[in-house]
N, C-alpha and C. Protein backbone atom coordinates (compact mmCIF):
# COMPACT_ATOMS: atom_id res chain seq x y z
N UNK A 1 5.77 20.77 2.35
CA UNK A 1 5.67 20.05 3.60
C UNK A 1 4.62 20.74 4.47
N UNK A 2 3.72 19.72 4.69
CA UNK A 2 2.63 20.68 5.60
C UNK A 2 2.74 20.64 7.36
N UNK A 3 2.97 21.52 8.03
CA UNK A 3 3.22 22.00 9.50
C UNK A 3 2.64 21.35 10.41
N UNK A 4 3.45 20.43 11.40
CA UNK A 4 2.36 19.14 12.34
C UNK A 4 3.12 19.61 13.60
N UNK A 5 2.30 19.62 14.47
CA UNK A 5 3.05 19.86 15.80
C UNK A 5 3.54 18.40 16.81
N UNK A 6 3.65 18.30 17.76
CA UNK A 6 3.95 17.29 18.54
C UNK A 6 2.83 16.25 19.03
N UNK A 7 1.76 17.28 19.03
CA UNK A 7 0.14 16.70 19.13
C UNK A 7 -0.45 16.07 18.11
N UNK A 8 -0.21 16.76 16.55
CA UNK A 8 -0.66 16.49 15.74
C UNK A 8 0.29 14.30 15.53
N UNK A 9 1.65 14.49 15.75
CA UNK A 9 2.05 13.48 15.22
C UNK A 9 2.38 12.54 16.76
N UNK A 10 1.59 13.09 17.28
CA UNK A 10 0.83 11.82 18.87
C UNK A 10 -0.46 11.28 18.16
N UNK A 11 -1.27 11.59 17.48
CA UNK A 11 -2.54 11.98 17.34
C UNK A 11 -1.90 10.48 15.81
N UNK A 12 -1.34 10.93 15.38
CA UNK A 12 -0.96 10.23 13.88
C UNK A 12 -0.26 8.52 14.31
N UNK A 13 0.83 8.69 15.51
CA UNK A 13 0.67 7.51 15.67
C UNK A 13 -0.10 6.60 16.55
N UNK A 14 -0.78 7.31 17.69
CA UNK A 14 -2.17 6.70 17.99
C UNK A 14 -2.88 5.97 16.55
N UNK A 15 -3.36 6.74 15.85
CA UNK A 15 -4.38 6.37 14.65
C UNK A 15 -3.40 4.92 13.66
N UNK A 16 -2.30 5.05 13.30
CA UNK A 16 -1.83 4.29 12.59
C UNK A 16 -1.70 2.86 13.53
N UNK A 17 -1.82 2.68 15.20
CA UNK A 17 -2.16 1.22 15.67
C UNK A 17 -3.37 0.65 15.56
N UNK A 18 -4.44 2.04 15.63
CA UNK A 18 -5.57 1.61 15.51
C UNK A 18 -6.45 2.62 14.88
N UNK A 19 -7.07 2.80 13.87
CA UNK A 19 -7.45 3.79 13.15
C UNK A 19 -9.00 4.00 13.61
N UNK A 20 -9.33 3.26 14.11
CA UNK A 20 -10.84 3.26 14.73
C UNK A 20 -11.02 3.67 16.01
N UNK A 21 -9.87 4.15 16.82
CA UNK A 21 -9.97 3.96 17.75
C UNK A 21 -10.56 5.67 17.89
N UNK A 22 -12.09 5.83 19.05
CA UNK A 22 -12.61 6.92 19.59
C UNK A 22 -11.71 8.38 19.91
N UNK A 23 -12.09 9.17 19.04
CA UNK A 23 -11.62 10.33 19.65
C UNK A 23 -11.62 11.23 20.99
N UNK A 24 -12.17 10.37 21.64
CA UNK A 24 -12.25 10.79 22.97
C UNK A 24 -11.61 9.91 23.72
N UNK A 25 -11.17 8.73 23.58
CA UNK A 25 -10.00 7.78 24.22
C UNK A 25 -8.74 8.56 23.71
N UNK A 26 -8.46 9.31 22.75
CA UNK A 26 -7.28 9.85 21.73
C UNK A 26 -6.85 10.92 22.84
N UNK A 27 -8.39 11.48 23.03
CA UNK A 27 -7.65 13.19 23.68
C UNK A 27 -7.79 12.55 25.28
N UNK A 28 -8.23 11.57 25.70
CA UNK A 28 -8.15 10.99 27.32
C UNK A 28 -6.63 11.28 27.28
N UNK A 29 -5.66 10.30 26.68
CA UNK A 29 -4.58 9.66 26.56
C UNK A 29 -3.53 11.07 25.81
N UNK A 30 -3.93 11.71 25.78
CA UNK A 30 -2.89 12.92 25.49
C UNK A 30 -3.13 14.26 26.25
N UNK A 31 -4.24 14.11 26.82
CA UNK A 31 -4.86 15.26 27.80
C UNK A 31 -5.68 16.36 26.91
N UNK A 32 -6.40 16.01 25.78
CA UNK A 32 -6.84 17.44 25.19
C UNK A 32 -8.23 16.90 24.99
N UNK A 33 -9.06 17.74 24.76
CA UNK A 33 -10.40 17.35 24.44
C UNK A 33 -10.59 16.68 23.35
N UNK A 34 -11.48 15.79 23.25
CA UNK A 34 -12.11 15.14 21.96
C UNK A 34 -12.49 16.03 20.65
N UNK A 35 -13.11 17.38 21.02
CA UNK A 35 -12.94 18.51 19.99
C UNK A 35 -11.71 18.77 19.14
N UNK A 36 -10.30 19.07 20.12
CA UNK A 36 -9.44 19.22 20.01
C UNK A 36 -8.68 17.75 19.00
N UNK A 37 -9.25 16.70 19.06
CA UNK A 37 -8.62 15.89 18.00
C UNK A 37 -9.34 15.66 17.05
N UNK A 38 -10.96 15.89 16.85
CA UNK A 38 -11.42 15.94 15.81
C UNK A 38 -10.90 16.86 15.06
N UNK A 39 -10.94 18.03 15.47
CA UNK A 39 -10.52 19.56 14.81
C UNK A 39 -9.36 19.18 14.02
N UNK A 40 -8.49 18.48 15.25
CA UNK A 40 -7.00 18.53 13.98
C UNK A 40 -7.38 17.14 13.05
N UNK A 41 -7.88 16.35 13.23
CA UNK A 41 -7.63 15.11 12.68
C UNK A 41 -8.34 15.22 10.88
N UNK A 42 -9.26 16.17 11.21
CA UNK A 42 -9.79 17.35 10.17
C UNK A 42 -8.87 17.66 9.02
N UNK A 43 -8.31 18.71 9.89
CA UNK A 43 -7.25 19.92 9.36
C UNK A 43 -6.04 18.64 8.63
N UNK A 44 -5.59 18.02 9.24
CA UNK A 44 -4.67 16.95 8.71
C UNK A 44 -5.10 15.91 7.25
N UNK A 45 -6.49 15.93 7.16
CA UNK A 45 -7.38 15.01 6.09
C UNK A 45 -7.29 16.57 5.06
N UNK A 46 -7.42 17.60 5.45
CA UNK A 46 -7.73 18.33 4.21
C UNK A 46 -6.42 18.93 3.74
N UNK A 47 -5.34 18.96 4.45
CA UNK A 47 -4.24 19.02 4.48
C UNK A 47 -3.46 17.92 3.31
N UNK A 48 -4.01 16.52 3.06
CA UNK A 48 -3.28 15.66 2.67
C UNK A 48 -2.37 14.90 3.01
N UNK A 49 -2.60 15.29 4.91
CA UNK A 49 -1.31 14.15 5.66
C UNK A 49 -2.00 12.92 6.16
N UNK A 50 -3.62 12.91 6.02
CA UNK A 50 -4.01 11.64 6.45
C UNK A 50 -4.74 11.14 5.27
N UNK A 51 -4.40 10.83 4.10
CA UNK A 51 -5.48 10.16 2.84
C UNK A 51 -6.33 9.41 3.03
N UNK A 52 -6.31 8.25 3.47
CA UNK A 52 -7.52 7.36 4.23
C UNK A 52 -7.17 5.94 5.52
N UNK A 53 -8.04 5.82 5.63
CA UNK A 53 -8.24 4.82 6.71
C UNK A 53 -8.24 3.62 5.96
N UNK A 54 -7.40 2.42 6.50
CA UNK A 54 -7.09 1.43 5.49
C UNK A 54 -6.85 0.00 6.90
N UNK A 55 -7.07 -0.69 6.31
CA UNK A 55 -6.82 -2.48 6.54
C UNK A 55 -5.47 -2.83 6.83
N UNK A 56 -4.86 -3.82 7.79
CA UNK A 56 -4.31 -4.53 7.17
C UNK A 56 -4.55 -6.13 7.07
N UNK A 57 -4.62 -6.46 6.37
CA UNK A 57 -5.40 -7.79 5.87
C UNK A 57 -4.04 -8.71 5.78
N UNK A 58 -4.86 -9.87 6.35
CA UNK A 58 -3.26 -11.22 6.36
C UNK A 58 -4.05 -11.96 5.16
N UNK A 59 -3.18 -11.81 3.57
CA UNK A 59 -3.84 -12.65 2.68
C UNK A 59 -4.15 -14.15 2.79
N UNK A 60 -3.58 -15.04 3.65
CA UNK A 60 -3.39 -16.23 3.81
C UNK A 60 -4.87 -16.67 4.55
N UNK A 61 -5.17 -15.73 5.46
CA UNK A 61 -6.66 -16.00 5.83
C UNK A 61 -7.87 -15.71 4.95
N UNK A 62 -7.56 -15.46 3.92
CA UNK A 62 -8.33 -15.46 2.56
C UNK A 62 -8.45 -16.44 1.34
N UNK A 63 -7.31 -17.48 1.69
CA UNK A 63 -7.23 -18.28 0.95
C UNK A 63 -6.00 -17.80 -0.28
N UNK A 64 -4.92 -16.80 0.01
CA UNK A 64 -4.12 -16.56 -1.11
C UNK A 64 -2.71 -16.95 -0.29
N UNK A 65 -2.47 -18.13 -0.90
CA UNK A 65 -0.93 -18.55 -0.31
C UNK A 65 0.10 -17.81 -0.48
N UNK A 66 -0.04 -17.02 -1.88
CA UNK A 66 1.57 -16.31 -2.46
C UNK A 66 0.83 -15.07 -2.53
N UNK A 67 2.21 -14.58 -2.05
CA UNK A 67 2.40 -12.83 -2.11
C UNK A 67 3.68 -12.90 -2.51
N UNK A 68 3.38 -11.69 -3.96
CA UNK A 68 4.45 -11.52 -4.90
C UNK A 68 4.98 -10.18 -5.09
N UNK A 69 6.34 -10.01 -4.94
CA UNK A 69 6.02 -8.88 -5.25
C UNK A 69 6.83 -8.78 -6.93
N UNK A 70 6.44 -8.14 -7.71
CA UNK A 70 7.08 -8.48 -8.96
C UNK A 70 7.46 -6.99 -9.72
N UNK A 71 8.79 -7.40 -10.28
CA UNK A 71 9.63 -5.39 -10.56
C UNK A 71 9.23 -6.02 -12.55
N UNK A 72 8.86 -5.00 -12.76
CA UNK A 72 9.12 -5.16 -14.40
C UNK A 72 9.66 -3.96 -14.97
N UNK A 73 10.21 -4.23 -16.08
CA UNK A 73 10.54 -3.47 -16.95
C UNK A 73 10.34 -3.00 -18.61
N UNK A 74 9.44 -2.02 -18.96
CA UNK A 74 8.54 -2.29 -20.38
C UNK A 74 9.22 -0.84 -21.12
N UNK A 75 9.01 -0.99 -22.39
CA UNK A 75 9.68 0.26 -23.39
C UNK A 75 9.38 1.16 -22.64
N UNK A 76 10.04 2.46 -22.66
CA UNK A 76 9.40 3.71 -22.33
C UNK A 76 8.32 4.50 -22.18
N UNK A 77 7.95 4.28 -23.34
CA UNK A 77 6.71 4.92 -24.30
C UNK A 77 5.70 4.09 -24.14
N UNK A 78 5.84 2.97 -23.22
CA UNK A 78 4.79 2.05 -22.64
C UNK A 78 4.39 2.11 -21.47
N UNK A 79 5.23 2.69 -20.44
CA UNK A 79 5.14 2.94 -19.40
C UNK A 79 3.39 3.02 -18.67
N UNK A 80 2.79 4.30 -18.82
CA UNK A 80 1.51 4.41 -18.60
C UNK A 80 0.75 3.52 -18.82
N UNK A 81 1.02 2.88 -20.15
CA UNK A 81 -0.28 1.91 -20.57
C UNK A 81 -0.19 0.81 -19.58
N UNK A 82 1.15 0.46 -19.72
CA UNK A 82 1.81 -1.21 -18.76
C UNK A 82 0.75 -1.07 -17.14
N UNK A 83 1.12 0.31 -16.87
CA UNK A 83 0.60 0.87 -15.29
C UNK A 83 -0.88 0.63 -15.34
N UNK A 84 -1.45 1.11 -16.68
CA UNK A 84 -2.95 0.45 -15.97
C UNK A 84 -3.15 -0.41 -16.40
N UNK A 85 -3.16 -1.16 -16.80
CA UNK A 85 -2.87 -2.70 -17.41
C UNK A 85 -2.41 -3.96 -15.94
N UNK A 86 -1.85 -3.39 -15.40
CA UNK A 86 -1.50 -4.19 -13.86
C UNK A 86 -2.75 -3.67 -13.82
N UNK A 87 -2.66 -2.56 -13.17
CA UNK A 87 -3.60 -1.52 -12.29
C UNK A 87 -5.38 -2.86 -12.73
N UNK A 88 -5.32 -3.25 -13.84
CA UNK A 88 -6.69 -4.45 -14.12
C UNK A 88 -7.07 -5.71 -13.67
N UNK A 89 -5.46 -5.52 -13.64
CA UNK A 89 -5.18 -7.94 -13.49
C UNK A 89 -5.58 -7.49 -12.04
N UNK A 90 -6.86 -9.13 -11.58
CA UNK A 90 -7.14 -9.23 -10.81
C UNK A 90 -6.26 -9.89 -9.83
N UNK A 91 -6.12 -9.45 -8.06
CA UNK A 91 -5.10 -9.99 -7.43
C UNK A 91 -4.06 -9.00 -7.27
N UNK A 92 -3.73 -7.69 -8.04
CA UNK A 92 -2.81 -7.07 -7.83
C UNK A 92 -3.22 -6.00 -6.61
N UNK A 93 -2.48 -5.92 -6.04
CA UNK A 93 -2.95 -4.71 -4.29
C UNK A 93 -2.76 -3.37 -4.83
N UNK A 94 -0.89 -3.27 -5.56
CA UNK A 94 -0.75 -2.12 -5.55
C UNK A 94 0.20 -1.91 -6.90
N UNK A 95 0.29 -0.98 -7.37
CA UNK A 95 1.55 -0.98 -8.88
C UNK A 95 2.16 0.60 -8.51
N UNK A 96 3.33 0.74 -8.31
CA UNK A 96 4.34 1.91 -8.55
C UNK A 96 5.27 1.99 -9.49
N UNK A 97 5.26 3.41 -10.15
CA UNK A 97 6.51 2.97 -11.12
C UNK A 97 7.66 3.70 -10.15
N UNK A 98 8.86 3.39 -10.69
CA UNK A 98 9.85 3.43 -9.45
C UNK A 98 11.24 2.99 -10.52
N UNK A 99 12.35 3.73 -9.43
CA UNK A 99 13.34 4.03 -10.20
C UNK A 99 14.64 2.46 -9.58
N UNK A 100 15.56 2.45 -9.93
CA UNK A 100 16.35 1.62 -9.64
C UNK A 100 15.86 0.00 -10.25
N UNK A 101 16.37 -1.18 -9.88
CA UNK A 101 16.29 -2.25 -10.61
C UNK A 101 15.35 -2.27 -11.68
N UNK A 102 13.73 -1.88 -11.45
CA UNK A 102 12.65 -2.00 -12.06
C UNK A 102 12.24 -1.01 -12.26
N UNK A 103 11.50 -0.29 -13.36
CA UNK A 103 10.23 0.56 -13.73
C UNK A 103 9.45 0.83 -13.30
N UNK A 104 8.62 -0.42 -13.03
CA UNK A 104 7.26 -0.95 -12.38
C UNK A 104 7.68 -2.15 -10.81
N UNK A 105 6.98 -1.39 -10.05
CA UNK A 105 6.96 -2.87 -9.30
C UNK A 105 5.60 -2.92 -8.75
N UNK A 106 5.44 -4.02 -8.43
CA UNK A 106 3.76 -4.40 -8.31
C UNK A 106 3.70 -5.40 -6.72
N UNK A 107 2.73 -5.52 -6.34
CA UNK A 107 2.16 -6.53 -5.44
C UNK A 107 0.86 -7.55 -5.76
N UNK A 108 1.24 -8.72 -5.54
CA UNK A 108 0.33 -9.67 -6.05
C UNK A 108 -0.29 -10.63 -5.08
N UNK A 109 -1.38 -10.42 -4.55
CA UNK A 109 -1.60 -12.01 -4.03
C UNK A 109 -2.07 -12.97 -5.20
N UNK A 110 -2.24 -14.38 -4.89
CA UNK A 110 -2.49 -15.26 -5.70
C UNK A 110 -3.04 -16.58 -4.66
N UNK A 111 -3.44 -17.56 -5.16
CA UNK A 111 -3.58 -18.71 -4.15
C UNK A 111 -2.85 -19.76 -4.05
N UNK A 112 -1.92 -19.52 -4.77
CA UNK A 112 -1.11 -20.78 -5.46
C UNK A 112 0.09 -20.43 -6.32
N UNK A 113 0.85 -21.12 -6.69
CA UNK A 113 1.83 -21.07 -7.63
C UNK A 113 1.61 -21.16 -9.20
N UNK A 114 0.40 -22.42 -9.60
CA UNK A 114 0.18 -22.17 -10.75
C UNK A 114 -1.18 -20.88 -11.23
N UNK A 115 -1.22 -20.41 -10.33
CA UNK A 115 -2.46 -19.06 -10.45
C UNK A 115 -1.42 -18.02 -10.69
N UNK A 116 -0.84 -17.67 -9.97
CA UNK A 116 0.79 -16.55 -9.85
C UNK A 116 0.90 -17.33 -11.62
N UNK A 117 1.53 -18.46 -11.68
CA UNK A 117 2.34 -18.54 -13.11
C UNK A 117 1.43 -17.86 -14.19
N UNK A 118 -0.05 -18.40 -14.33
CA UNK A 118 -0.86 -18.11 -15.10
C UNK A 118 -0.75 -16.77 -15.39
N UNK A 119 -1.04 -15.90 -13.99
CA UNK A 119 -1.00 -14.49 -14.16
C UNK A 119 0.12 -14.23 -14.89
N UNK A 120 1.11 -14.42 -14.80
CA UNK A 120 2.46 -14.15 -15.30
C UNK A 120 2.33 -14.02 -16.72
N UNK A 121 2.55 -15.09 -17.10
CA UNK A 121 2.06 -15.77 -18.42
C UNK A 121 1.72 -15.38 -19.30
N UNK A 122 -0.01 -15.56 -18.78
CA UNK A 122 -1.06 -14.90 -19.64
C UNK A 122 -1.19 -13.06 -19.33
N UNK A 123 -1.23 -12.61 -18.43
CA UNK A 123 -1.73 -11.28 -18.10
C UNK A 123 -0.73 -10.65 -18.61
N UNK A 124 0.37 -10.34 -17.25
CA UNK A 124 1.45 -9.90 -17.57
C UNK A 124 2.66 -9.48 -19.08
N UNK A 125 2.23 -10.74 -19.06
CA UNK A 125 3.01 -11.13 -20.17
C UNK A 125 2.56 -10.62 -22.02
N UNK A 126 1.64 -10.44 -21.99
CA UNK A 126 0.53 -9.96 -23.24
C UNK A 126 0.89 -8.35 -22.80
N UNK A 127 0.99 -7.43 -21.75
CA UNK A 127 1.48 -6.37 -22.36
C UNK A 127 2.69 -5.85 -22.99
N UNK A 128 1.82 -4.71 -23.53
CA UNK A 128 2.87 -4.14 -25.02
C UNK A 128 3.53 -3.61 -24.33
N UNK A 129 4.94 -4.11 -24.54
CA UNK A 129 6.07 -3.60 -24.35
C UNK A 129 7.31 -4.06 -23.33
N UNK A 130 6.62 -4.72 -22.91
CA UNK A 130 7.14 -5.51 -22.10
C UNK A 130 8.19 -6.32 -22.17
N UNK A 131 9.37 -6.03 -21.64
CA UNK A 131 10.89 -6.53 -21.57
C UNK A 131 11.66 -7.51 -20.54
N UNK A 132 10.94 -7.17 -19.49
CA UNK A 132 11.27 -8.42 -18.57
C UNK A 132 10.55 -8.58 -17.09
N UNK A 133 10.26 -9.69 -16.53
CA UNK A 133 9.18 -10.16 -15.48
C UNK A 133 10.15 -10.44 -14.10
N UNK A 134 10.40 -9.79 -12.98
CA UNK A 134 11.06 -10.54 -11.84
C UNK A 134 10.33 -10.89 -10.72
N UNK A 135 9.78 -11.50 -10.57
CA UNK A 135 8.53 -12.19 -9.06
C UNK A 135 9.68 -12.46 -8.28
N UNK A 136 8.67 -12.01 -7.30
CA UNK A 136 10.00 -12.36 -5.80
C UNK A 136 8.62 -12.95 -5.15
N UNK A 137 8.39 -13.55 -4.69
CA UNK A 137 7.87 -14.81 -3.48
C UNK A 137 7.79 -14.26 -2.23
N UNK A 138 7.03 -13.79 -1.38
CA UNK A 138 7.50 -13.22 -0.75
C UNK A 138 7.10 -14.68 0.97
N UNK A 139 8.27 -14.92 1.53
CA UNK A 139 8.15 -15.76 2.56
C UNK A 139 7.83 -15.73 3.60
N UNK A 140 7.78 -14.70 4.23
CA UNK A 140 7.15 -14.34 5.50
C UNK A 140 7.00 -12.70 5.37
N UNK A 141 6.33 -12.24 6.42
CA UNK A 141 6.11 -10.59 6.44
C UNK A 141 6.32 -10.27 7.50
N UNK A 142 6.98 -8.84 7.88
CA UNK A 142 7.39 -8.95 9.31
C UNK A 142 6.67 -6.78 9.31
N UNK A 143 6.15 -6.33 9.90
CA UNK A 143 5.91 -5.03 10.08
C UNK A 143 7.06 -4.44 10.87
N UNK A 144 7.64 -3.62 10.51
CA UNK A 144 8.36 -2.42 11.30
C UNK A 144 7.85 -0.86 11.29
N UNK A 145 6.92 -0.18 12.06
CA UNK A 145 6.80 0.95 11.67
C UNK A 145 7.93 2.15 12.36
N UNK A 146 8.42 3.52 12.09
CA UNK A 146 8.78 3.48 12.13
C UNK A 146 8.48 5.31 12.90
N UNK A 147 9.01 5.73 13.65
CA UNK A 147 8.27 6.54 14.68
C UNK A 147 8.07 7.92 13.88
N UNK A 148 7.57 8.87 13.78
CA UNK A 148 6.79 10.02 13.03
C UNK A 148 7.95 10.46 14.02
């Protein structure tokens, strides 16, 4: 566990509303110099508590109606391969393997229902080892973050 002070995780949820936002609006709004949050915002990236600066993207304004999220389950000894094998099919965001119901669970956009099936189908479905497919649909999205 790497050592964050009270500043450091002011500094962390500032950045997670808005990740662009000026380091000198950062240290206005907490009282420390703009030095003072580059320095840590630094120390925290080489640290491994900040990995990168990321999006969040509403797929639907892209033209992808369905977001899936889908748990599978493949032989053992398949595991890795299955992982990059998602990790290819185009449309997938993210793949974890993970313990409880599923092995694998994945995230999918798609544009449609018969694009999702296809993927299923054809992609999915052709890897070795592979034992069973659960798509969940996902119907609305709601963010909760949740305070550092």
């Amino acid at each position: 566990m790497v050592k964050t002070d009270d500043t450091d995780r002011e500094i962390l949820k500032i950045l997670e509303k808005n990740s662009r936002k000026p380091f000198t609006e950062i240290g206005n709004e907490l009282g420390v110099s703009e030095a003072t949050v580059r320095n840590r915002v630094r120390a925290m990236e080489e640290k491994g508590v900040i990995n990168k600066y990321t999006l969040d993207i509403d797929p639907k304004s892209l033209g992808y109606g369905m977001v899936t999220i889908i748990g599978l389950d493949v032989e053992p000894q398949d595991m890795l391969n299955a992982v990059d094998e998602l990790c290819s099919i185009e449309g997938v965001r993210w793949v974890a393997k993970s313990t409880g119901d599923h092995m694998i669970m994945t995230e999918i956009w798609t544009k449609n229902g018969e694009e999702l099936s296809k993927v299923i189908g054809e992609k999915m479905g052709s890897i070795e080892g592979l034992k069973d497919i659960k798509p969940a649909i996902l119907l609305e999205k709601k963010s909760k973050k949740e305070e550092l």
